[in-house]
C-alpha atoms as a PDB file:
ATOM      1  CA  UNK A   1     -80.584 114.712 -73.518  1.00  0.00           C
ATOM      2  CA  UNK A   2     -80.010 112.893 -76.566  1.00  0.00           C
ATOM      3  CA  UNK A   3     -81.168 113.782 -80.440  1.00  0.00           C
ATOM      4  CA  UNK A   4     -83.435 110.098 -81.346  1.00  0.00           C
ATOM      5  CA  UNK A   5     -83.416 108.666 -84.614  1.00  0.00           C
ATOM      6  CA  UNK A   6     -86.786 108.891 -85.997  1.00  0.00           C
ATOM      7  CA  UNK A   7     -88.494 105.704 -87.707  1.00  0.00           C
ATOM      8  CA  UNK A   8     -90.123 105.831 -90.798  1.00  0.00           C
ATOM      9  CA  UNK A   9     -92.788 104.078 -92.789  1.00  0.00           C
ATOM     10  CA  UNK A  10     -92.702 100.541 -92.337  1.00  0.00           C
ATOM     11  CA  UNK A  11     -91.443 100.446 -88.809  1.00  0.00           C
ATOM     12  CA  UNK A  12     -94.875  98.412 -87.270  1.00  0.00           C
ATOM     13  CA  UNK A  13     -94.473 100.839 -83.955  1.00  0.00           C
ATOM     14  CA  UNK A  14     -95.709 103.463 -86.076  1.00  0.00           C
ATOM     15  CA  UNK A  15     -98.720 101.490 -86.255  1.00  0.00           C
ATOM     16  CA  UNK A  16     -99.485 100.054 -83.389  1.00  0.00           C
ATOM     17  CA  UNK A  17    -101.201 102.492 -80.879  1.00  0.00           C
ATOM     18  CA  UNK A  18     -99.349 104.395 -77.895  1.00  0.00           C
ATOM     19  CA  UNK A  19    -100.317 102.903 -74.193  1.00  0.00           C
ATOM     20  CA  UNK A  20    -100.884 105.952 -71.436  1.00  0.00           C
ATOM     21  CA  UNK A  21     -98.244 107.277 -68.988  1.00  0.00           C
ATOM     22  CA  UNK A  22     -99.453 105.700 -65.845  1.00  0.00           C
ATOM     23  CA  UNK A  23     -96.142 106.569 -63.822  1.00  0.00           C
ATOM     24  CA  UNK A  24     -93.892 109.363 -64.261  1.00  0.00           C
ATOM     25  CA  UNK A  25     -90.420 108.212 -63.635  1.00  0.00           C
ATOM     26  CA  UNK A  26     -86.527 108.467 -64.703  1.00  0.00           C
ATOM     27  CA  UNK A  27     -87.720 106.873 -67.980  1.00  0.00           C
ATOM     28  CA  UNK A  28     -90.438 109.282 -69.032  1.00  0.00           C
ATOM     29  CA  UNK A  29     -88.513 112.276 -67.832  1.00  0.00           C
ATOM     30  CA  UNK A  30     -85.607 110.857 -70.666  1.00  0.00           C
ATOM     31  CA  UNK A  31     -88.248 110.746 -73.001  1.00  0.00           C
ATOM     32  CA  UNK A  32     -89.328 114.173 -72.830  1.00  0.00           C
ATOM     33  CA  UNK A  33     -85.859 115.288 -73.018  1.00  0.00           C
ATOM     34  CA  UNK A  34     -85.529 113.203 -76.147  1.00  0.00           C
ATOM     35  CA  UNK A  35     -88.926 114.203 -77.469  1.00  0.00           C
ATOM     36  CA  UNK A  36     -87.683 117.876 -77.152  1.00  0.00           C
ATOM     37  CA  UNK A  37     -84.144 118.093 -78.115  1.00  0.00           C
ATOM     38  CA  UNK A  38     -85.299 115.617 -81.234  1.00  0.00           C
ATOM     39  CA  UNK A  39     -87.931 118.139 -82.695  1.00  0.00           C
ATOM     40  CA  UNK A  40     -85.701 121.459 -81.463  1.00  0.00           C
ATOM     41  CA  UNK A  41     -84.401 121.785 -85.168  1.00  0.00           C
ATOM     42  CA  UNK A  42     -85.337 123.630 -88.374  1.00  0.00           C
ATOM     43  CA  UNK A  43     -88.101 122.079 -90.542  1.00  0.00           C
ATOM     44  CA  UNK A  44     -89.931 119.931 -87.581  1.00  0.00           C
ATOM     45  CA  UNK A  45     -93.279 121.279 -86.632  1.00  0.00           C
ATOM     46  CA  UNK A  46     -94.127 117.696 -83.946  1.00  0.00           C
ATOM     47  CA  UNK A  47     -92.442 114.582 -82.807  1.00  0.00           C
ATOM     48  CA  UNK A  48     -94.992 111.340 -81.288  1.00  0.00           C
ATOM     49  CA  UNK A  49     -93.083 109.520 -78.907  1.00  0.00           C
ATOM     50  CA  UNK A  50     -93.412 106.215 -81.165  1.00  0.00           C
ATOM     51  CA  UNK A  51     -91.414 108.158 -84.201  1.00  0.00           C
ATOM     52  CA  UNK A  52     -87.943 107.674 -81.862  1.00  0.00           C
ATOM     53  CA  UNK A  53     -89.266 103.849 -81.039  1.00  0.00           C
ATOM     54  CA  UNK A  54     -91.521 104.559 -77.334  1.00  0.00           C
ATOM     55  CA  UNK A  55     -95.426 103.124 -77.155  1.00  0.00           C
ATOM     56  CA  UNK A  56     -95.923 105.973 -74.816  1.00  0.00           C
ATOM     57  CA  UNK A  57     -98.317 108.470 -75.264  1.00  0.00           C
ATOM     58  CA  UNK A  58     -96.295 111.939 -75.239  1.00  0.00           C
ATOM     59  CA  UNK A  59     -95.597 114.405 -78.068  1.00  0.00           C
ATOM     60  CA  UNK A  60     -93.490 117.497 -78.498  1.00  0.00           C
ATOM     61  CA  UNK A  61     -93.555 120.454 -80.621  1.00  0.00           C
ATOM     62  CA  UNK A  62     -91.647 123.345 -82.250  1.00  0.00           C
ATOM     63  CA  UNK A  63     -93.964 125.871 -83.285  1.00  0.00           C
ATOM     64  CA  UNK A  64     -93.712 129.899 -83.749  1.00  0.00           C
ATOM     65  CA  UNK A  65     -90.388 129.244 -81.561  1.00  0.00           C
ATOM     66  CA  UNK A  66     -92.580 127.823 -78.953  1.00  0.00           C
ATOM     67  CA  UNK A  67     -91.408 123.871 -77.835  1.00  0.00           C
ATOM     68  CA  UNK A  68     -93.063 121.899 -75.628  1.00  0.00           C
ATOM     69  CA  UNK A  69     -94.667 119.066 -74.825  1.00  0.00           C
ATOM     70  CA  UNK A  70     -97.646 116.723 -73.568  1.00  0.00           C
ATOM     71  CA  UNK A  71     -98.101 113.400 -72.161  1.00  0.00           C
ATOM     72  CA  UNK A  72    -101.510 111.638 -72.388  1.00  0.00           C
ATOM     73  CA  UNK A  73    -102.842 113.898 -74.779  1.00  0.00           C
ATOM     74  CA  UNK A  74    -106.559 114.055 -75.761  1.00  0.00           C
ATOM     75  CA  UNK A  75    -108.367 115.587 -78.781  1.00  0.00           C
ATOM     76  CA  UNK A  76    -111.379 117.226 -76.656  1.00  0.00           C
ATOM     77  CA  UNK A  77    -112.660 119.415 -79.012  1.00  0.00           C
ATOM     78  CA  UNK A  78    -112.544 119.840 -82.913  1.00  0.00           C
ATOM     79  CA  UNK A  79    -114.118 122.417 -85.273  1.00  0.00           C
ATOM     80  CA  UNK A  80    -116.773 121.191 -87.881  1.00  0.00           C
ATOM     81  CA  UNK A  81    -115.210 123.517 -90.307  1.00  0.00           C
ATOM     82  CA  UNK A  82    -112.410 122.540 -91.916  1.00  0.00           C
ATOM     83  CA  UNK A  83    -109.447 124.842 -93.093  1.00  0.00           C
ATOM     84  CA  UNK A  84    -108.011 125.262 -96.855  1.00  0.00           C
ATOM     85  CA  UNK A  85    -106.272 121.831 -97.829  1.00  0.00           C
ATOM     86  CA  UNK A  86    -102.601 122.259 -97.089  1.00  0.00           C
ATOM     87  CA  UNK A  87     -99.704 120.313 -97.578  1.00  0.00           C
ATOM     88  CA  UNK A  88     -98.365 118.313 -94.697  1.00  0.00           C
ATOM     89  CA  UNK A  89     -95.703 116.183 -94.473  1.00  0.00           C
ATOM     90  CA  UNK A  90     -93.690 113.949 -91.531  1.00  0.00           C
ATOM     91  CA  UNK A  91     -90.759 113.041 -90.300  1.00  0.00           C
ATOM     92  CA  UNK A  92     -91.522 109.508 -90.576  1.00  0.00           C
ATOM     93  CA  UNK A  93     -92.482 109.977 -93.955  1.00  0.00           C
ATOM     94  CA  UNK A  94     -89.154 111.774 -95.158  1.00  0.00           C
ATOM     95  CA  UNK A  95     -89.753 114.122 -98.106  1.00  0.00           C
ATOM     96  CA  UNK A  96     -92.988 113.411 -99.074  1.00  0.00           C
ATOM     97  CA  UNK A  97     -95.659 116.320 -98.924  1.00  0.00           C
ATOM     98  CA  UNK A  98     -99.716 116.033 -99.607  1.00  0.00           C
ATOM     99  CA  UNK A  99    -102.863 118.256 -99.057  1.00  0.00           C
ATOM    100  CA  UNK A 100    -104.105 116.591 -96.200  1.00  0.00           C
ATOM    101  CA  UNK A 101    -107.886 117.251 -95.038  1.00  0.00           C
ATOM    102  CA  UNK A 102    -107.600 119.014 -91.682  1.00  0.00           C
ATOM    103  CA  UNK A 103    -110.365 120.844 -88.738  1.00  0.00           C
ATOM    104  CA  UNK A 104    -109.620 124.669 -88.601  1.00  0.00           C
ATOM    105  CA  UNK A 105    -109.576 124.649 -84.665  1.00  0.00           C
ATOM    106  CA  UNK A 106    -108.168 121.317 -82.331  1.00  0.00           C
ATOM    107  CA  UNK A 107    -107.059 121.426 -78.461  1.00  0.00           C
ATOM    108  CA  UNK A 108    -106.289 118.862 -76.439  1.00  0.00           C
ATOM    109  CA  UNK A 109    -105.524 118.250 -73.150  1.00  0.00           C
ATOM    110  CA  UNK A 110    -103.264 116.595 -71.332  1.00  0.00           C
ATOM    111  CA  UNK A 111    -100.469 116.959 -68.416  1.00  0.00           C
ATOM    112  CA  UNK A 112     -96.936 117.700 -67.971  1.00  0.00           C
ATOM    113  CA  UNK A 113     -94.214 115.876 -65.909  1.00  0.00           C
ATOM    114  CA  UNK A 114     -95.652 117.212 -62.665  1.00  0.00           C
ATOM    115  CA  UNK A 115     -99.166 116.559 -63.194  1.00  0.00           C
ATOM    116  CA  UNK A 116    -100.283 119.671 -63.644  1.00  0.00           C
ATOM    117  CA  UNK A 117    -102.541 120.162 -66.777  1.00  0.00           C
ATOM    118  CA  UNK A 118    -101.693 121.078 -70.185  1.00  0.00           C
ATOM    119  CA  UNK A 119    -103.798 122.623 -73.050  1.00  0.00           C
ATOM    120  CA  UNK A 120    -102.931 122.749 -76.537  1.00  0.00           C
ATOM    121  CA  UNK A 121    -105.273 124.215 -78.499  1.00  0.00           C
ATOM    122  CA  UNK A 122    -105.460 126.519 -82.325  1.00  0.00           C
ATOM    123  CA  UNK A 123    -106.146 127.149 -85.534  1.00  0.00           C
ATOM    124  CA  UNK A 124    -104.213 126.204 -88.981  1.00  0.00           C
ATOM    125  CA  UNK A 125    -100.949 124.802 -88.389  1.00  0.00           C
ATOM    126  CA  UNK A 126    -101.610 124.445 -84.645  1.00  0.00           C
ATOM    127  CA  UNK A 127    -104.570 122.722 -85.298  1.00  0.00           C
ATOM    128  CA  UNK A 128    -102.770 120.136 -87.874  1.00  0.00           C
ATOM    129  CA  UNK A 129    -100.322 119.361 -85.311  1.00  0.00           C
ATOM    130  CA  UNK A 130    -102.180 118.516 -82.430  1.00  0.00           C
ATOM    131  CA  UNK A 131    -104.354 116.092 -84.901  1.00  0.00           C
ATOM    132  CA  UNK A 132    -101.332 114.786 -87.017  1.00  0.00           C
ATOM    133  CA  UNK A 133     -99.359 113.907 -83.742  1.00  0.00           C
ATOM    134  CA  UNK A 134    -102.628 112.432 -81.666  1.00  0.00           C
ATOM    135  CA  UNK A 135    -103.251 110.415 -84.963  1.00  0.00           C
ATOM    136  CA  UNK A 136     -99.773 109.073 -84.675  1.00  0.00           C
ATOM    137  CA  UNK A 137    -100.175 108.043 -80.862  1.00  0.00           C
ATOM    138  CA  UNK A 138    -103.269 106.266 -82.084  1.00  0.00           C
ATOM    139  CA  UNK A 139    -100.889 104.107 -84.835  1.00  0.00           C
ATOM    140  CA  UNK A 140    -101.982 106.445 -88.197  1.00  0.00           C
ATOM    141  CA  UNK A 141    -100.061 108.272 -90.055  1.00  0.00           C
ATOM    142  CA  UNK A 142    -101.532 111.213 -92.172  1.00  0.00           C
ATOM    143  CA  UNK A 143    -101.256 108.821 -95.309  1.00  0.00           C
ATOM    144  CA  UNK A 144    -104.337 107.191 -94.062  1.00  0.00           C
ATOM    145  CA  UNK A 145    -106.052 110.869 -94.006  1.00  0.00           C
ATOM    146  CA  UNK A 146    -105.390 111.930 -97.698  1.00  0.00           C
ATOM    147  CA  UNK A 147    -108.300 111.857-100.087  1.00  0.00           C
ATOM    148  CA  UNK A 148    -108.419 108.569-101.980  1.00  0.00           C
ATOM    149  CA  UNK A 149    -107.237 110.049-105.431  1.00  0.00           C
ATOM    150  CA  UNK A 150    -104.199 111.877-103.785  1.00  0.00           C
ATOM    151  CA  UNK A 151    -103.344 108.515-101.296  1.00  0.00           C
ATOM    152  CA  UNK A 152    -103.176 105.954-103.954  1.00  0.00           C
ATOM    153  CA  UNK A 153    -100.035 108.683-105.768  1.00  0.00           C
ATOM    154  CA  UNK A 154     -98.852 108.692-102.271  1.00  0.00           C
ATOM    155  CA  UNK A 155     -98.664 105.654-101.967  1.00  0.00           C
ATOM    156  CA  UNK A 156     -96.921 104.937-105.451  1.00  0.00           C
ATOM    157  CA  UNK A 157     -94.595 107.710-104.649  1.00  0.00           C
ATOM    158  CA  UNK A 158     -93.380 106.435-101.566  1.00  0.00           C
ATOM    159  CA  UNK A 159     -92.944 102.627-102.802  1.00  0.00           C
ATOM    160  CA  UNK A 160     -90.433 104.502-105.522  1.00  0.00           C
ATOM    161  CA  UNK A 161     -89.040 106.623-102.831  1.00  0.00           C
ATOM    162  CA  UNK A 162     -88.141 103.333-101.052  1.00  0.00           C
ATOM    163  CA  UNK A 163     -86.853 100.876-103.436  1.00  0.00           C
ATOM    164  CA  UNK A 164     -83.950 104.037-104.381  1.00  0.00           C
ATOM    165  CA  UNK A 165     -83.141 103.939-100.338  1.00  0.00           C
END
């Protein structure tokens, strides 16, 4: 296994949307191993595959002490209601935090590195990962969710956060 580097803002594989896993072989097994030893660390909530540099649609998390991971994930069900803004950030976005609009319930569904199938599914903060990672296999980042007001400081605020890098 091997801790990734993750890419930040800028990098264009962050926005250019994640192909499917059509074949699970020696190279998606590394990648899961990546994906999970990557987000096994204090202070990361979900890692997309494309945030360590792979177009492959897979994600891992690190929630409630519970990691894990999907490949081929997909959003099958969302709740109309939406819970209490909260602040959100990403690793790809290094220390910048913003109420971002999220559903109360998500769960997706996908499969694991036998085939078998995988469901991911909950409210509040499991709900905000499984849309903030699916967003990111689809080329957003949660930028592009934040109210237009609160984007446009974001925005600002990262510019200035990159010209001191």
């Amino acid at each position: 296994m091997a801790m990734r580097d993750i890419r930040v803002v800028g990098d264009p594989v962050l926005r250019t949307p994640c192909e499917p896993i059509t074949v699970i072989d020696d190279r998606v097994r590394q990648l899961v191993e990546d994906l999970v030893e990557t987000v096994d660390h204090d202070g990361r909530a979900g890692l997309a595959a494309n945030q360590i540099g792979v177009s492959l649609r897979a994600f891992s998390w690190n929630i409630d002490g519970e990691i894990g991971y999907i490949l081929n994930p997909e959003i099958v069900e969302v709740s109309d209601e939406l819970q209490e803004l909260g602040e959100e950030g990403c690793l790809s976005v290094p220390g910048l935090w913003y109420e971002c609009e999220r559903p109360a319930y998500a769960r997706a569904v996908g499969t694991d590195l036998d085939g078998n199938e995988v469901v991911i599914e909950g409210e509040e903060i499991w709900a905000r990962l499984i849309k903030h990672e699916v967003d990111h296999l689809d080329g957003h980042l949660y930028l592009d969710r934040l109210r237009k007001d609160v984007r446009k400081r974001a925005m600002r605020e990262l510019r200035e956060s990159l010209e001191k890098a």
